[in-house]
Protein backbone atom coordinates (compact mmCIF):
# COMPACT_ATOMS: atom_id res chain seq x y z
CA UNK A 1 -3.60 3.50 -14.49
CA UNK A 2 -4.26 5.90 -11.55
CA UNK A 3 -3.74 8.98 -13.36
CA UNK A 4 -6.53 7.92 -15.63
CA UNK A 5 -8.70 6.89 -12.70
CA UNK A 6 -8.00 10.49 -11.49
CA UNK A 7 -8.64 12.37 -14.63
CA UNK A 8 -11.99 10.60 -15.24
CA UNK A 9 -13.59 11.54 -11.85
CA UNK A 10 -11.76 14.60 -11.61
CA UNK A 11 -13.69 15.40 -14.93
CA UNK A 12 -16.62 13.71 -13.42
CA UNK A 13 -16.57 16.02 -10.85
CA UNK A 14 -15.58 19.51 -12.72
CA UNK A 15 -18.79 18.21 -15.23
CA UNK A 16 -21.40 17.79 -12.79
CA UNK A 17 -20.02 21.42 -10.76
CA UNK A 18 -20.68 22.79 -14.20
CA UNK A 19 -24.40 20.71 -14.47
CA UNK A 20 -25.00 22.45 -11.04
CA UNK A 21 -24.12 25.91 -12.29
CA UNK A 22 -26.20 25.62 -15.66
CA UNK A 23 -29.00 24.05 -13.43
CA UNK A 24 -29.04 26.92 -10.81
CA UNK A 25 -28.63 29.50 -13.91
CA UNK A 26 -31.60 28.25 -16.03
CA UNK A 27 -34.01 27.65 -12.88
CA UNK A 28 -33.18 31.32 -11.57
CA UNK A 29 -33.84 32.86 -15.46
CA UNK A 30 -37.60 32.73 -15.42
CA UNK A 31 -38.02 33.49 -11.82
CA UNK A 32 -36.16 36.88 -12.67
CA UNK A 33 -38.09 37.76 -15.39
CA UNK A 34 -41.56 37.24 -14.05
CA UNK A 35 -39.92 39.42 -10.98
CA UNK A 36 -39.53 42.24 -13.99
CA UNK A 37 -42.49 42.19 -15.43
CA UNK A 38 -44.39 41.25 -12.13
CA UNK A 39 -43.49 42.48 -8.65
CA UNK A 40 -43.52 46.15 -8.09
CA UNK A 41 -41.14 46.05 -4.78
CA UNK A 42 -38.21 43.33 -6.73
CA UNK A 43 -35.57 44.26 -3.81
CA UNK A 44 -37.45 41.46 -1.58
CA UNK A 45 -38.62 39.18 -4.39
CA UNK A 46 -34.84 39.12 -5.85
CA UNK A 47 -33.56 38.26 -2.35
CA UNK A 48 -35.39 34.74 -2.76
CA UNK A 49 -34.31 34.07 -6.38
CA UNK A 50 -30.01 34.93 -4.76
CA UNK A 51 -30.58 33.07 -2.22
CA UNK A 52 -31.12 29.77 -4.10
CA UNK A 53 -28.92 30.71 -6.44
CA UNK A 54 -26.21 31.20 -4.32
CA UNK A 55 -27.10 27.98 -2.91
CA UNK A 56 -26.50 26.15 -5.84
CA UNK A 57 -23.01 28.68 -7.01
CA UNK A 58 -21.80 27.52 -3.43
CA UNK A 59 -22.68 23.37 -4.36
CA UNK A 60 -20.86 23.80 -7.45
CA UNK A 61 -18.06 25.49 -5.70
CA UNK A 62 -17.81 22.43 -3.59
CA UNK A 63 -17.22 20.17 -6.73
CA UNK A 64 -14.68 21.80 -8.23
CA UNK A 65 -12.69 21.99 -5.12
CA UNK A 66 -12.76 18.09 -4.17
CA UNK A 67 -11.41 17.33 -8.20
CA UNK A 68 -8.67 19.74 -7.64
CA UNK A 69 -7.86 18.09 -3.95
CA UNK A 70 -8.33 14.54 -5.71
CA UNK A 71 -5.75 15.86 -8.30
CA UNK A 72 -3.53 17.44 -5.99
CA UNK A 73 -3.85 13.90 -3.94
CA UNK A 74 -3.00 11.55 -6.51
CA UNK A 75 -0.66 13.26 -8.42
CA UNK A 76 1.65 15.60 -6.81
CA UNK A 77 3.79 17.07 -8.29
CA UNK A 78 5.12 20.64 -6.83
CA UNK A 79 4.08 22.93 -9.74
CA UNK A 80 0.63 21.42 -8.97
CA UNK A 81 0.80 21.52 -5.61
CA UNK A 82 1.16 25.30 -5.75
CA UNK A 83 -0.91 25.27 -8.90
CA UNK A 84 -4.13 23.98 -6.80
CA UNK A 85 -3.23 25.44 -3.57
CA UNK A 86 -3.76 28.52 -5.24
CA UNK A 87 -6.78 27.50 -6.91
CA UNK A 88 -8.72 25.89 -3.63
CA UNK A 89 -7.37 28.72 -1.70
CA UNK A 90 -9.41 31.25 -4.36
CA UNK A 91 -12.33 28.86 -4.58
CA UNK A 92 -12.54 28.39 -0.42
CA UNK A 93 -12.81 32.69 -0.35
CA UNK A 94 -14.89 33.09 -2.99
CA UNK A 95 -17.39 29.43 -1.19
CA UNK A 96 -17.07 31.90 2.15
CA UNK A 97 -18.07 35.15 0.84
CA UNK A 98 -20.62 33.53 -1.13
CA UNK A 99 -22.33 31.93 2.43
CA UNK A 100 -21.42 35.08 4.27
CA UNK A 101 -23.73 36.74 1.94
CA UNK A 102 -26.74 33.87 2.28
CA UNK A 103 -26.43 34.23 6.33
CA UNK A 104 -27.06 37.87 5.79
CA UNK A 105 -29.92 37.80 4.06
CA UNK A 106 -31.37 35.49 6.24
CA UNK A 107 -31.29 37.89 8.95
């Protein structure tokens, strides 16, 4: 009964870090193009578009990290445990670099 509980939000989670992604994607799509065909200096108008987009990669990032800690919380096993250790551990760098990179654009 529990590991069904699990896998349903865990999926609920992993689905709606995916909505997030597809929702950042298609709401940064148009905003690059009309930079294309628009802007003559992109550099600073592209800055805006990452920005938000990053925002939204590093919200995603965030989902898929609390369904792998529910996982690993619920069911441990030790393959898992190393399994998702290793996962979160690439997911946490990646969630850093990506808000290292916002803070220094902000500056």
């Amino acid at each position: 009964m529990l590991e069904l509980a699990v896998d349903y939000i865990t999926f609920a989670l992993n689905v709606a870090g995916a909505l997030v992604v597809l929702y950042g994607s298609v709401q940064a799509f148009p905003k690059i193009l009309k930079i294309e065909f628009s802007y003559k200096n992109k550099f600073h108008a592209y800055e805006n578009v990452k920005r938000t987009y990053v925002q939204k990669l590093i919200l995603a990032l965030d989902f898929f990290v609390a369904a792998d800690l529910l996982r690993l919380i619920a069911l441990p096993t030790l393959d898992e445990i190393i399994l998702i250790a290793m996962i979160v551990f690439i997911r946490t760098i990646l969630n850093y670099s990506l808000s290292k990179e916002i803070h220094r654009h902000k500056e």
